[in-house]
PDB file of N, CA and C in Angstrom:
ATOM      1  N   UNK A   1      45.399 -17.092  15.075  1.00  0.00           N
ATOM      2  CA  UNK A   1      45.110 -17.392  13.689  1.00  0.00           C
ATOM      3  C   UNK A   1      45.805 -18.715  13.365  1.00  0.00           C
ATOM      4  N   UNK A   2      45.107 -19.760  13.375  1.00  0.00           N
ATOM      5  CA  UNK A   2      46.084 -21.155  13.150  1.00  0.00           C
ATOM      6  C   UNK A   2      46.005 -20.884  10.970  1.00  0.00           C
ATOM      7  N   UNK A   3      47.552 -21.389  11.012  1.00  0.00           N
ATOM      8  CA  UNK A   3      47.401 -21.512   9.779  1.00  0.00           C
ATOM      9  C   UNK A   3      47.857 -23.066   9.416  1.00  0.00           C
ATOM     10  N   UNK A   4      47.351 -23.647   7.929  1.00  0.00           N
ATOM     11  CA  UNK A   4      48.238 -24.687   7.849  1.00  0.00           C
ATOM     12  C   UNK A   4      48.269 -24.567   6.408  1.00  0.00           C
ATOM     13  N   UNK A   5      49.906 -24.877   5.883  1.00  0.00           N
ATOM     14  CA  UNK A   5      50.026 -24.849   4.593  1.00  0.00           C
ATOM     15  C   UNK A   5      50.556 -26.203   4.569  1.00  0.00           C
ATOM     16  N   UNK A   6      50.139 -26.920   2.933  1.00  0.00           N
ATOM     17  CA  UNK A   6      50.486 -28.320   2.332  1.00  0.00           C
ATOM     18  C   UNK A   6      51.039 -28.306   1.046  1.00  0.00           C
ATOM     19  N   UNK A   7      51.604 -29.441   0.535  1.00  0.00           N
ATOM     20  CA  UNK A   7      52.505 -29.135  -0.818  1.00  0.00           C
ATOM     21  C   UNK A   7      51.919 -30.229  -1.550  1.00  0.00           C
ATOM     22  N   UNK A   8      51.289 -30.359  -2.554  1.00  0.00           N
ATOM     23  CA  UNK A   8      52.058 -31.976  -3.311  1.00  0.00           C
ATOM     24  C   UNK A   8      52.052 -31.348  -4.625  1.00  0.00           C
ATOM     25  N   UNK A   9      52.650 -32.590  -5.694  1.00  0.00           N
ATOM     26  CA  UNK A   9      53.269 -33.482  -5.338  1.00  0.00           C
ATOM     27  C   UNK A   9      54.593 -33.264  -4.728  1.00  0.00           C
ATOM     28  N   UNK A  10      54.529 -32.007  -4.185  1.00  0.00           N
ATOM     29  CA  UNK A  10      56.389 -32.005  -4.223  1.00  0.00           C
ATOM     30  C   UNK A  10      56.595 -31.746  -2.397  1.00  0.00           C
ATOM     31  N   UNK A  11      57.700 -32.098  -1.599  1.00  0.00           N
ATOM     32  CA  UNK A  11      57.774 -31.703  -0.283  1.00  0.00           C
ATOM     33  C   UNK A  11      58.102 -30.728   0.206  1.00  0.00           C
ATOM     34  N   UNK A  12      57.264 -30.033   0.870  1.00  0.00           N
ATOM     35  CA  UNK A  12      57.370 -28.451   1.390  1.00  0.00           C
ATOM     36  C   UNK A  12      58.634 -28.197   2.362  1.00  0.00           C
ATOM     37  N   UNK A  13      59.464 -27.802   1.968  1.00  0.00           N
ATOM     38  CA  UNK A  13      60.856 -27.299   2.504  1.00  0.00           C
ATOM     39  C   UNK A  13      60.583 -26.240   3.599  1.00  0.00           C
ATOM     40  N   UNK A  14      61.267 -26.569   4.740  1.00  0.00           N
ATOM     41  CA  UNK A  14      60.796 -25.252   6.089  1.00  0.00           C
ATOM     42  C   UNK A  14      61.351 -23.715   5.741  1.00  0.00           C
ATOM     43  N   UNK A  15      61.836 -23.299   4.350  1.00  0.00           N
ATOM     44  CA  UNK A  15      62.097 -22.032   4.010  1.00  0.00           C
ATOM     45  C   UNK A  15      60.855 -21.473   2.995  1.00  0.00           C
ATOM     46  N   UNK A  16      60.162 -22.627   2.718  1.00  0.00           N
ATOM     47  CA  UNK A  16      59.141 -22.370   1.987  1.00  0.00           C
ATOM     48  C   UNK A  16      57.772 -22.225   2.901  1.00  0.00           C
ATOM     49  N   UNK A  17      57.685 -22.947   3.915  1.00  0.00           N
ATOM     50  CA  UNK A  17      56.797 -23.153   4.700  1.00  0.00           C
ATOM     51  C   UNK A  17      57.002 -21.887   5.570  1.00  0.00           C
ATOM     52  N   UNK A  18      58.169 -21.531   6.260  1.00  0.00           N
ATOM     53  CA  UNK A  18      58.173 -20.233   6.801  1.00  0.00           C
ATOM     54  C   UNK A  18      58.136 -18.880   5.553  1.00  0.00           C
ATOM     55  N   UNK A  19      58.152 -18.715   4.701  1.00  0.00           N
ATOM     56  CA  UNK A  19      58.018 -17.997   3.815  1.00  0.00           C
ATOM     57  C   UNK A  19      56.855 -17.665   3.493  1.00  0.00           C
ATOM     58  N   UNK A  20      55.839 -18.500   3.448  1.00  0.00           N
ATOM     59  CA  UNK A  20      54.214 -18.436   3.078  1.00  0.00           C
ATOM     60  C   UNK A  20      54.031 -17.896   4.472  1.00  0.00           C
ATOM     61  N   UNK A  21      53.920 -18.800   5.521  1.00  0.00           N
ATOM     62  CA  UNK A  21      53.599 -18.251   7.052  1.00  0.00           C
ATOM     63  C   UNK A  21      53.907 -16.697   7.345  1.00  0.00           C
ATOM     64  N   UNK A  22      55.248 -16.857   7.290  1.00  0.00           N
ATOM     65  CA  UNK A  22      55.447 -15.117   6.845  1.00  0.00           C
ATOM     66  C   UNK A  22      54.746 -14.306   6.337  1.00  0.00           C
ATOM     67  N   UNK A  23      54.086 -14.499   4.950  1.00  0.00           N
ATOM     68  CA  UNK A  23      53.524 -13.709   4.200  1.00  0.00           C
ATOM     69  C   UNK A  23      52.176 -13.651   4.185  1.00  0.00           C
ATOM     70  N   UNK A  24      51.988 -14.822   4.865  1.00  0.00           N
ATOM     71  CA  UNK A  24      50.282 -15.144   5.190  1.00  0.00           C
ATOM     72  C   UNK A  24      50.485 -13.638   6.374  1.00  0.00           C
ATOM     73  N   UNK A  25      50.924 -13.894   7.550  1.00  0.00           N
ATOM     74  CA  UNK A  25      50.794 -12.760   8.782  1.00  0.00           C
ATOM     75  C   UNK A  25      51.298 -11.497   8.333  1.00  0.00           C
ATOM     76  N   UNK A  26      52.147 -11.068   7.628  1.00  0.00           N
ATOM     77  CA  UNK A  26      52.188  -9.645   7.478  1.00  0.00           C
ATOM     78  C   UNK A  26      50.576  -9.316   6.290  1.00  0.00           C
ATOM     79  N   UNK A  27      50.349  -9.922   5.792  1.00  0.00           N
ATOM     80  CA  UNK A  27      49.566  -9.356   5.112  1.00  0.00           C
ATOM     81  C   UNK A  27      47.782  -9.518   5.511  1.00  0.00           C
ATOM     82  N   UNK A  28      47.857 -10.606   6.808  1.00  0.00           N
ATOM     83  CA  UNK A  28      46.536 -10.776   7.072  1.00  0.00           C
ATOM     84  C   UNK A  28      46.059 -10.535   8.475  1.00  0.00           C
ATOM     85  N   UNK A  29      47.057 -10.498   9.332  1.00  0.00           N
ATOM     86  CA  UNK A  29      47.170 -10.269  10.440  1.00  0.00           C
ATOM     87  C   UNK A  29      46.452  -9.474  11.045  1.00  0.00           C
ATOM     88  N   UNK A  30      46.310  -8.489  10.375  1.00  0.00           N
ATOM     89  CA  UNK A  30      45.102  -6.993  10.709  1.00  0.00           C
ATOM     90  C   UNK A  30      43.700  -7.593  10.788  1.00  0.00           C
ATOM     91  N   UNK A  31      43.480  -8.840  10.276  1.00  0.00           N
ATOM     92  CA  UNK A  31      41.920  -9.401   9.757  1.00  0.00           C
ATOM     93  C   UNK A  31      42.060 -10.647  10.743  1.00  0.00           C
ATOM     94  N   UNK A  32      42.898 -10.553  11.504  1.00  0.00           N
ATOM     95  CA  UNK A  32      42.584 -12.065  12.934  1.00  0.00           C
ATOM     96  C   UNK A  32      41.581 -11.837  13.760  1.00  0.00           C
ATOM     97  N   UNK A  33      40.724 -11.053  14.059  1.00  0.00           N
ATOM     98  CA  UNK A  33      39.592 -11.258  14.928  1.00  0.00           C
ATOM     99  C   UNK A  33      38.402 -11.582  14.070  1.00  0.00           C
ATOM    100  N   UNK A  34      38.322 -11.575  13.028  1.00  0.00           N
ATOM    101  CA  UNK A  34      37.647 -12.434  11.774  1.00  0.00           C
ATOM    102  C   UNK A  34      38.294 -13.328  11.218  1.00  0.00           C
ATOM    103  N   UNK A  35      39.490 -13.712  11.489  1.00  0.00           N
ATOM    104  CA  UNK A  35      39.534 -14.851  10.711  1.00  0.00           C
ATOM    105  C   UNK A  35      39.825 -16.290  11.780  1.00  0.00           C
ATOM    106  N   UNK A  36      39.204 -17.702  11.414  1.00  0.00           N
ATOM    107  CA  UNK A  36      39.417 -18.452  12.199  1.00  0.00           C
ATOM    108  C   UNK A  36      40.237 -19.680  11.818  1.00  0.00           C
ATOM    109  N   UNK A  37      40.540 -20.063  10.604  1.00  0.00           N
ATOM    110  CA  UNK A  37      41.501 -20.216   9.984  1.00  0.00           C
ATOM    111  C   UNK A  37      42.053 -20.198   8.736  1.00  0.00           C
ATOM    112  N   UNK A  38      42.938 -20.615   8.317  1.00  0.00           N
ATOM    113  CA  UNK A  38      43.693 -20.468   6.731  1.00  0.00           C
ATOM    114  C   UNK A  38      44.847 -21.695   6.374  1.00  0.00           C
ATOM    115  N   UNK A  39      43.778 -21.979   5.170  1.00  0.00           N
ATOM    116  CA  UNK A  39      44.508 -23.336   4.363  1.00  0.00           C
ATOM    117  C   UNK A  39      45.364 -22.747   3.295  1.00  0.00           C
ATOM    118  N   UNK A  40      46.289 -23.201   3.331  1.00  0.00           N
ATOM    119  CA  UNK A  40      47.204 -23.077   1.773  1.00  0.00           C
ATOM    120  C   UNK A  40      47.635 -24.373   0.829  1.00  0.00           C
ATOM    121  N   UNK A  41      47.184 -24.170   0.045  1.00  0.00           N
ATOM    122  CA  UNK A  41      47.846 -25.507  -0.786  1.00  0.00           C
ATOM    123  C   UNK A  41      48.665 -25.468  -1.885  1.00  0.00           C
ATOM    124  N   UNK A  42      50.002 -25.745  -1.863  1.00  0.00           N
ATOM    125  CA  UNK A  42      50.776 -25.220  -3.360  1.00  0.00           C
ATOM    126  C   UNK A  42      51.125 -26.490  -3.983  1.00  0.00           C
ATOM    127  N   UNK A  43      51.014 -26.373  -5.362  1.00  0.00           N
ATOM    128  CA  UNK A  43      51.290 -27.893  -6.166  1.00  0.00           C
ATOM    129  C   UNK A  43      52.214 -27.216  -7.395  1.00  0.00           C
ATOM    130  N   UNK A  44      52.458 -28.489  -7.636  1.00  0.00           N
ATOM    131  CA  UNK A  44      53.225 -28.279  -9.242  1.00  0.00           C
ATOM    132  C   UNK A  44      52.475 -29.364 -10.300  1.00  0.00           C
ATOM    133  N   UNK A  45      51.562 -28.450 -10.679  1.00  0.00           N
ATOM    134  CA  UNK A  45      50.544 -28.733 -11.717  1.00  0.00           C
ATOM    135  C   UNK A  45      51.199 -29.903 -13.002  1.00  0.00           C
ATOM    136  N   UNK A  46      52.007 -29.289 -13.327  1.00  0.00           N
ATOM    137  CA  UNK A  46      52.711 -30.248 -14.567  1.00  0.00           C
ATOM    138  C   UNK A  46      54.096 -31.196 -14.325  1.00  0.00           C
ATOM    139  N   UNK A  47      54.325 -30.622 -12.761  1.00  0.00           N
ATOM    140  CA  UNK A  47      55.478 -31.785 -12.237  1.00  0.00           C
ATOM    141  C   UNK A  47      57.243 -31.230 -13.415  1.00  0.00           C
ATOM    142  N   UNK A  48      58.154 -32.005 -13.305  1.00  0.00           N
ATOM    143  CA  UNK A  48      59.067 -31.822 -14.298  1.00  0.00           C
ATOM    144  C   UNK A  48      59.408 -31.248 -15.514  1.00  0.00           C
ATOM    145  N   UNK A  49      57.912 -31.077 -15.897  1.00  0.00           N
ATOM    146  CA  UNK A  49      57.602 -30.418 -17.560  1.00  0.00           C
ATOM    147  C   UNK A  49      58.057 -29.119 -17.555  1.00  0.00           C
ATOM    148  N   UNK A  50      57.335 -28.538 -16.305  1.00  0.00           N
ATOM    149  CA  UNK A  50      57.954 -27.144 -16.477  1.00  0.00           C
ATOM    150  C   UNK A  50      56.649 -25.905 -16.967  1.00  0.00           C
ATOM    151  N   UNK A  51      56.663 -24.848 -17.500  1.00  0.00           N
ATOM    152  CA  UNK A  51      55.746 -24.091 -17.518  1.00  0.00           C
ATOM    153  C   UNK A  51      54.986 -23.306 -16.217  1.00  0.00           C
ATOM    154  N   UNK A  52      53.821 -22.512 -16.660  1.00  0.00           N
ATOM    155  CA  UNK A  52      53.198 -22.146 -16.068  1.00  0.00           C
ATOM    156  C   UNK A  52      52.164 -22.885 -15.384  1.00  0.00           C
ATOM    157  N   UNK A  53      52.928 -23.356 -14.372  1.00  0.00           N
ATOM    158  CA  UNK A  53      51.699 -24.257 -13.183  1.00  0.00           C
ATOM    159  C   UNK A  53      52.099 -24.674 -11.990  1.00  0.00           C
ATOM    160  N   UNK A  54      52.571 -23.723 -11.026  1.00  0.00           N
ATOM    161  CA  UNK A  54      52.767 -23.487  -9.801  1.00  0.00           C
ATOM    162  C   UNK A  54      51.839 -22.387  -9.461  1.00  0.00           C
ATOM    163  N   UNK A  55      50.677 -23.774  -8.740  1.00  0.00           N
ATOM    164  CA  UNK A  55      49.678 -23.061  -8.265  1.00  0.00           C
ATOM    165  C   UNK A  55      49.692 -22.885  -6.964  1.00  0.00           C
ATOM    166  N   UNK A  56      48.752 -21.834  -6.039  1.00  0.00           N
ATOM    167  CA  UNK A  56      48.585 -21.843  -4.536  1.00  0.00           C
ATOM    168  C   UNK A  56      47.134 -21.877  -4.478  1.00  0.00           C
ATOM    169  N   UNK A  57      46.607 -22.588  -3.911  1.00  0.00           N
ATOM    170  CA  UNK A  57      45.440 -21.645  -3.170  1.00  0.00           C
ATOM    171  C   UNK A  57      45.110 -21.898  -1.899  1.00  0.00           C
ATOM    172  N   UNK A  58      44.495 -20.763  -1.354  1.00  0.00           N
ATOM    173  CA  UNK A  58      44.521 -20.297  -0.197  1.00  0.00           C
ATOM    174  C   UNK A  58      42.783 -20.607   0.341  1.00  0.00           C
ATOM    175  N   UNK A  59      42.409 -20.948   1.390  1.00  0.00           N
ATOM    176  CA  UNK A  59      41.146 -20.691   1.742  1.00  0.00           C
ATOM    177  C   UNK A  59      41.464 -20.207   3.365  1.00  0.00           C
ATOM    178  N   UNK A  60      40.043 -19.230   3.372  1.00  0.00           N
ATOM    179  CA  UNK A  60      40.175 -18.275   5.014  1.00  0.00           C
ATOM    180  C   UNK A  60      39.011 -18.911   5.245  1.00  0.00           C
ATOM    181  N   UNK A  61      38.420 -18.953   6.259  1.00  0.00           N
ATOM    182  CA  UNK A  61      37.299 -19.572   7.088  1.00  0.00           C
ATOM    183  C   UNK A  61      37.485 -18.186   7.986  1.00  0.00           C
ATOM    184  N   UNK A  62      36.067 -17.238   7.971  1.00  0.00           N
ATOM    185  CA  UNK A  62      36.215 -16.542   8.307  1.00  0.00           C
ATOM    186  C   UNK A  62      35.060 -16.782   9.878  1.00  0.00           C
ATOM    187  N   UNK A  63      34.991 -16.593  10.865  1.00  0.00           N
ATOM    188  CA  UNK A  63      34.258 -15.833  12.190  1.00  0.00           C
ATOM    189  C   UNK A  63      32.683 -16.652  11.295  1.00  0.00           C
ATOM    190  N   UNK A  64      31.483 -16.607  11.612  1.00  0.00           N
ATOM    191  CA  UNK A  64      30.296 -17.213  11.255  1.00  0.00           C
ATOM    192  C   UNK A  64      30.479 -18.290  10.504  1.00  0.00           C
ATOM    193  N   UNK A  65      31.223 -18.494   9.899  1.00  0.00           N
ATOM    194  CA  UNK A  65      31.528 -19.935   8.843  1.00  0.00           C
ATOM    195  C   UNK A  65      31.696 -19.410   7.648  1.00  0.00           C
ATOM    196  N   UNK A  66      32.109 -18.723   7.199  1.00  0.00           N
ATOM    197  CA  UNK A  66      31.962 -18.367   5.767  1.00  0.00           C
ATOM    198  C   UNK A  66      33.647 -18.297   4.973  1.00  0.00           C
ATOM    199  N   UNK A  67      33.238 -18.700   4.255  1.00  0.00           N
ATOM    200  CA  UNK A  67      34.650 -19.028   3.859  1.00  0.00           C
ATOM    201  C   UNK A  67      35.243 -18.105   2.453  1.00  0.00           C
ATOM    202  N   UNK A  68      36.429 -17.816   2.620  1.00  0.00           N
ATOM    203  CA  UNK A  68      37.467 -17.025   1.058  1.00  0.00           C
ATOM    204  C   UNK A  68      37.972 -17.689   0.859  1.00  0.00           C
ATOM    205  N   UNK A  69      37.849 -18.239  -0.868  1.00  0.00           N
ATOM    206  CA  UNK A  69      39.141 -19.099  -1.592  1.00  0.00           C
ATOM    207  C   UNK A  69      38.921 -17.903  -2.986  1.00  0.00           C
ATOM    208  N   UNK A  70      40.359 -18.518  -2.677  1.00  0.00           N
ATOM    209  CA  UNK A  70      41.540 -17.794  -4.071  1.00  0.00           C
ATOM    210  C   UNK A  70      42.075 -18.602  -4.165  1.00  0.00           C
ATOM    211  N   UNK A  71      42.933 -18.472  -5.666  1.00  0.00           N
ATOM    212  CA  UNK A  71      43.814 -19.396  -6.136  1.00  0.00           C
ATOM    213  C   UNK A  71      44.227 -18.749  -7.094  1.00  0.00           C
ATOM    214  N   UNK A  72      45.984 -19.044  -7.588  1.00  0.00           N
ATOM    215  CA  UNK A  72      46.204 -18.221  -8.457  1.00  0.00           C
ATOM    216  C   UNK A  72      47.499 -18.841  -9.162  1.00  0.00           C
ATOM    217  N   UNK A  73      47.763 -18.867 -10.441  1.00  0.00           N
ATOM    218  CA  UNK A  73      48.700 -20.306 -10.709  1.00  0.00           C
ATOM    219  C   UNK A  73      49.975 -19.119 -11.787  1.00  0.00           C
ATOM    220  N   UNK A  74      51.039 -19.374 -11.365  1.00  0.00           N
ATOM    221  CA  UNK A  74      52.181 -18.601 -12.249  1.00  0.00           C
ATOM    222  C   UNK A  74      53.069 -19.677 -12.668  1.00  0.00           C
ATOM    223  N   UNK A  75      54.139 -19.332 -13.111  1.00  0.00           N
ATOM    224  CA  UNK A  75      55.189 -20.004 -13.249  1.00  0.00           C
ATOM    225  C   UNK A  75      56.440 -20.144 -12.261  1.00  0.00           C
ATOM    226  N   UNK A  76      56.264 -19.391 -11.350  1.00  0.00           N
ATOM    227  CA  UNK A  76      56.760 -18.790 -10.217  1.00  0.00           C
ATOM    228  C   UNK A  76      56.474 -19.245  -8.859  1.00  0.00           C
ATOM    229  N   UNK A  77      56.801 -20.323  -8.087  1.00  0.00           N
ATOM    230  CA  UNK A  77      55.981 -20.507  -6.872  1.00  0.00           C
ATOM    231  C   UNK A  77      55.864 -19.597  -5.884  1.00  0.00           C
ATOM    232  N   UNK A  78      56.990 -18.384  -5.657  1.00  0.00           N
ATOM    233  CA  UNK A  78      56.573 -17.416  -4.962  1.00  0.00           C
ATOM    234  C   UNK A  78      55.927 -16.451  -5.048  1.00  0.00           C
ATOM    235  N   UNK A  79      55.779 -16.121  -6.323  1.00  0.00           N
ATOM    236  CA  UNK A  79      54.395 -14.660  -7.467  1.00  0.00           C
ATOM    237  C   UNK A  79      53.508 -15.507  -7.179  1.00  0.00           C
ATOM    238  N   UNK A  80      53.434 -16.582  -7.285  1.00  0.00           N
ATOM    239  CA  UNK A  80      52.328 -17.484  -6.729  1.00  0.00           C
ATOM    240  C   UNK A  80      51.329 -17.102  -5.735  1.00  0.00           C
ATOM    241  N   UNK A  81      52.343 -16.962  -4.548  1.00  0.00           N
ATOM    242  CA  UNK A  81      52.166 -17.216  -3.332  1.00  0.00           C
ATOM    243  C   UNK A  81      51.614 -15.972  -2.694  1.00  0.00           C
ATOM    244  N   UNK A  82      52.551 -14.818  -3.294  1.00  0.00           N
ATOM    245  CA  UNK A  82      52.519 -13.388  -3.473  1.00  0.00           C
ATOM    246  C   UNK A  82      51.185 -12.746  -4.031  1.00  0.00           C
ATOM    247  N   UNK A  83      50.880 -13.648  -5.227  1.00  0.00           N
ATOM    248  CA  UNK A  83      49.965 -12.718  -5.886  1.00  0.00           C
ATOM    249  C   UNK A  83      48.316 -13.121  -4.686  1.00  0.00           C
ATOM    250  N   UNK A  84      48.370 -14.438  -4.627  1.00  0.00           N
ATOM    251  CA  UNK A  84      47.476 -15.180  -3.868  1.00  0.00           C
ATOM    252  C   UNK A  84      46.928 -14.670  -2.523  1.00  0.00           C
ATOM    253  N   UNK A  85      48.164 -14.267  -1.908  1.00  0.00           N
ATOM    254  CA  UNK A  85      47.985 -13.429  -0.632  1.00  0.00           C
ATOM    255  C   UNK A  85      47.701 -11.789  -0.956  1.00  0.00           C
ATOM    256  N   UNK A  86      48.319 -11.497  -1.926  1.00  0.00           N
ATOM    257  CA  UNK A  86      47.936  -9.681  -1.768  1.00  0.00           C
ATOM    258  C   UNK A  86      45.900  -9.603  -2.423  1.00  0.00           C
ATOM    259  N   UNK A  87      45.452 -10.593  -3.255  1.00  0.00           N
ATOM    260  CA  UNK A  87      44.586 -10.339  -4.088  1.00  0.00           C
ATOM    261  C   UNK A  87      43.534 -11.405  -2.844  1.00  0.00           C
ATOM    262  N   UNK A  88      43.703 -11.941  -1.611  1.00  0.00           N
ATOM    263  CA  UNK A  88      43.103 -12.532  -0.601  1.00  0.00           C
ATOM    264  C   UNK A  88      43.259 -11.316   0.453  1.00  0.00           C
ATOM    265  N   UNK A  89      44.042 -10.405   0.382  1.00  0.00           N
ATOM    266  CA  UNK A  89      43.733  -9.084   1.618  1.00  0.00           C
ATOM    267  C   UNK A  89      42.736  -8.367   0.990  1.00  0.00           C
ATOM    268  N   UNK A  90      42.875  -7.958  -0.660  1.00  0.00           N
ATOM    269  CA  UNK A  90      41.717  -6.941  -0.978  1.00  0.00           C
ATOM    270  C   UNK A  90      40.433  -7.590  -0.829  1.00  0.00           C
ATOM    271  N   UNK A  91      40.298  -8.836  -0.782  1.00  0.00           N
ATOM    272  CA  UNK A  91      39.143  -9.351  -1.024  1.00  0.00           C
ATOM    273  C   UNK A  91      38.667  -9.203   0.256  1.00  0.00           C
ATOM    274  N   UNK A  92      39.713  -9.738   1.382  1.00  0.00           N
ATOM    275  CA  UNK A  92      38.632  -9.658   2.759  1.00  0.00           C
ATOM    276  C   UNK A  92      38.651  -8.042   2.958  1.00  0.00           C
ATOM    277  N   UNK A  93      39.122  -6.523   2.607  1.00  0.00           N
ATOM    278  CA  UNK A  93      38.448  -5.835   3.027  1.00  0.00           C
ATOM    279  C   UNK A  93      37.470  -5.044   2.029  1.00  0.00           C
ATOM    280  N   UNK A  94      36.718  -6.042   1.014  1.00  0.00           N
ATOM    281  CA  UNK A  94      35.596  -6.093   0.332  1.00  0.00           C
ATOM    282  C   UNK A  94      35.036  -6.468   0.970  1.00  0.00           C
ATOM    283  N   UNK A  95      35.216  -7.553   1.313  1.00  0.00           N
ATOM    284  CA  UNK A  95      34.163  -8.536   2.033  1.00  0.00           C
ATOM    285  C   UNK A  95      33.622  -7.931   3.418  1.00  0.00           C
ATOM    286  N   UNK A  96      34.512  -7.568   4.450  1.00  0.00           N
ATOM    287  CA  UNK A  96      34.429  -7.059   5.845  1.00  0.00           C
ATOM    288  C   UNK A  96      33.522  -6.028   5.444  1.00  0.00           C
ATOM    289  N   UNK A  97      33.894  -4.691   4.478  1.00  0.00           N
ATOM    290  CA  UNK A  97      33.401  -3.471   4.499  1.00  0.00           C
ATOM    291  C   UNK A  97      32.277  -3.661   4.007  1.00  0.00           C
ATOM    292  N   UNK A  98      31.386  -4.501   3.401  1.00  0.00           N
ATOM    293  CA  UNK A  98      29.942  -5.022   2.945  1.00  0.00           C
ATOM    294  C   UNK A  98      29.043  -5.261   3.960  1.00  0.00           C
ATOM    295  N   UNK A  99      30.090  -6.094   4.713  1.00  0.00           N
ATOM    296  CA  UNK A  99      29.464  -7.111   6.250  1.00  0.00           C
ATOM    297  C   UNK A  99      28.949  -5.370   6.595  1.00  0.00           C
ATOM    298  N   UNK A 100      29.985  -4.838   7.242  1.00  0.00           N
ATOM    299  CA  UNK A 100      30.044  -3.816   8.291  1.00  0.00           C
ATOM    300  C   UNK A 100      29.088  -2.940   7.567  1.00  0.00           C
ATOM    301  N   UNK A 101      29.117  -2.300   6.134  1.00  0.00           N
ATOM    302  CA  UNK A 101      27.891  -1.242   5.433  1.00  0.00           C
ATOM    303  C   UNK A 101      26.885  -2.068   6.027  1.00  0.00           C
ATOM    304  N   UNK A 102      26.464  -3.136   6.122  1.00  0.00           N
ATOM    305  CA  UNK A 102      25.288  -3.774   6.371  1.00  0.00           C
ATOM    306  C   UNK A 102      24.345  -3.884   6.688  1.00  0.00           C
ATOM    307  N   UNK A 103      25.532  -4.048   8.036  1.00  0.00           N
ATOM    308  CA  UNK A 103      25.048  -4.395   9.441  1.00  0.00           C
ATOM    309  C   UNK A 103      24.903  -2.907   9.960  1.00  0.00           C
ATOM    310  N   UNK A 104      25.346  -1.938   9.756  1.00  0.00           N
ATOM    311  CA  UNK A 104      25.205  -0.415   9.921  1.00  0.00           C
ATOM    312  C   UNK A 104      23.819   0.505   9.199  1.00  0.00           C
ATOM    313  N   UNK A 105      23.357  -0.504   8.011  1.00  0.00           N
ATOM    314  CA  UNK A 105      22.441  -0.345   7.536  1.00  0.00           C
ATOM    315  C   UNK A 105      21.337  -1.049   8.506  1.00  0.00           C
ATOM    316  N   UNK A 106      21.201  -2.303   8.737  1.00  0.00           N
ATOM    317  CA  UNK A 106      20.306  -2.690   9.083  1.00  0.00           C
ATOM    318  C   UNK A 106      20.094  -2.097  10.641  1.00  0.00           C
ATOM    319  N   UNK A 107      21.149  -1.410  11.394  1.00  0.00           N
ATOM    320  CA  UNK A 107      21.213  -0.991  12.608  1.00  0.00           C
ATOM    321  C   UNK A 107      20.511   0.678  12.238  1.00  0.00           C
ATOM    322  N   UNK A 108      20.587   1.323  11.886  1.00  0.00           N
ATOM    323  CA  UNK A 108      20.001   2.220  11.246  1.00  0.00           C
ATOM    324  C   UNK A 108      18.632   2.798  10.763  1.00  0.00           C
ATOM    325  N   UNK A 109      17.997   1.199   9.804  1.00  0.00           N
ATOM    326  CA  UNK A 109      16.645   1.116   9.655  1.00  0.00           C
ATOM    327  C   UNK A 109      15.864   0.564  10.958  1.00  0.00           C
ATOM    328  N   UNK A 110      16.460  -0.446  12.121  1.00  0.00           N
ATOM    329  CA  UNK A 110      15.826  -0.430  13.052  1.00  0.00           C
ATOM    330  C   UNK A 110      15.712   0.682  14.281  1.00  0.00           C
ATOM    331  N   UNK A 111      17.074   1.763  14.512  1.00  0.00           N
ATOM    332  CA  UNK A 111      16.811   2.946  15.118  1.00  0.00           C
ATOM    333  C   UNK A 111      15.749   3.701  14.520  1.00  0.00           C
ATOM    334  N   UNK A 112      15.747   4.132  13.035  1.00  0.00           N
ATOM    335  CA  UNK A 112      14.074   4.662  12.434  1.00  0.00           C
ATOM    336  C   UNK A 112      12.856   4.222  13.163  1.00  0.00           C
ATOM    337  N   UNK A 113      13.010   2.671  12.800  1.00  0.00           N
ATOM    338  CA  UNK A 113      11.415   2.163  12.895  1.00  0.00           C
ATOM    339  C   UNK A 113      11.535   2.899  14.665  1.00  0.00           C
ATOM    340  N   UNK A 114      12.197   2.816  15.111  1.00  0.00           N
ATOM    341  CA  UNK A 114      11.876   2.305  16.704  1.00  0.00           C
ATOM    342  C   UNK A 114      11.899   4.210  17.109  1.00  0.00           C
ATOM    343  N   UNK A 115      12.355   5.308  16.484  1.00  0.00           N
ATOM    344  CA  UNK A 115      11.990   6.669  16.241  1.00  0.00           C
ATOM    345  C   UNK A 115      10.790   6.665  16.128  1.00  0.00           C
ATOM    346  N   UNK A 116      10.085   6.343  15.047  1.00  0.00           N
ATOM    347  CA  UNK A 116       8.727   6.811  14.453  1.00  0.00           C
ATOM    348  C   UNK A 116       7.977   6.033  14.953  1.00  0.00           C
ATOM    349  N   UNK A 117       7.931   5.158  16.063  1.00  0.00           N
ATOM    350  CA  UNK A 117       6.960   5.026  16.571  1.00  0.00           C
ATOM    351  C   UNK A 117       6.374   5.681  17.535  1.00  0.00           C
TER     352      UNK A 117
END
């Protein structure tokens, strides 16, 4: 699973960078034979001002080309980071379990046809 995370405007510190990496693999790790890679991008929206705008977002490039973006902006760069990654696992096993109903469907209606003939 190559991952790569980026920062601006501000410079990504290797406790921050191993921290996301971290949290990227415990929480996605189960979904590596579908996934082919994962972008992260965290900024500070308003810079010095302050507030709510430490954003992340994340994109997965999943196996066929298809891609998951999330993004999710707190005041917090790690709820950030946190919320971004837990609400990017439910999504891919929405996403997977659709694929898989699917493709189980369409495997299904062609065992019929190929019955009744």
């Amino acid at each position: 699973m190559q991952i790569d995370i980026q920062a601006r405007p501000f410079s990504l510190t290797e406790s921050l960078h191993h921290y996301s990496e971290r949290r990227i693999r415990f929480a996605l790790t189960r979904f590596e034979d579908h996934i082919q890679r994962i972008s992260m991008w965290l900024s500070d929206v308003n810079g010095p001002r302050g507030g709510r705008d430490k954003h992340c977002r994340l994109q997965i490039v999943l196996t066929g080309k298809t891609s998951v973006i999330i993004e999710d902006t707190q005041a917090n760069l790690h709820i950030a980071i946190n919320r971004t990654i837990e609400r990017a696992s439910r999504t891919l096993v929405r996403k997977l379990d659709r694929q898989q109903s699917r493709m189980h469907r369409s495997g299904t209606a062609a065992l019929e046809s190929s019955l009744s003939v």
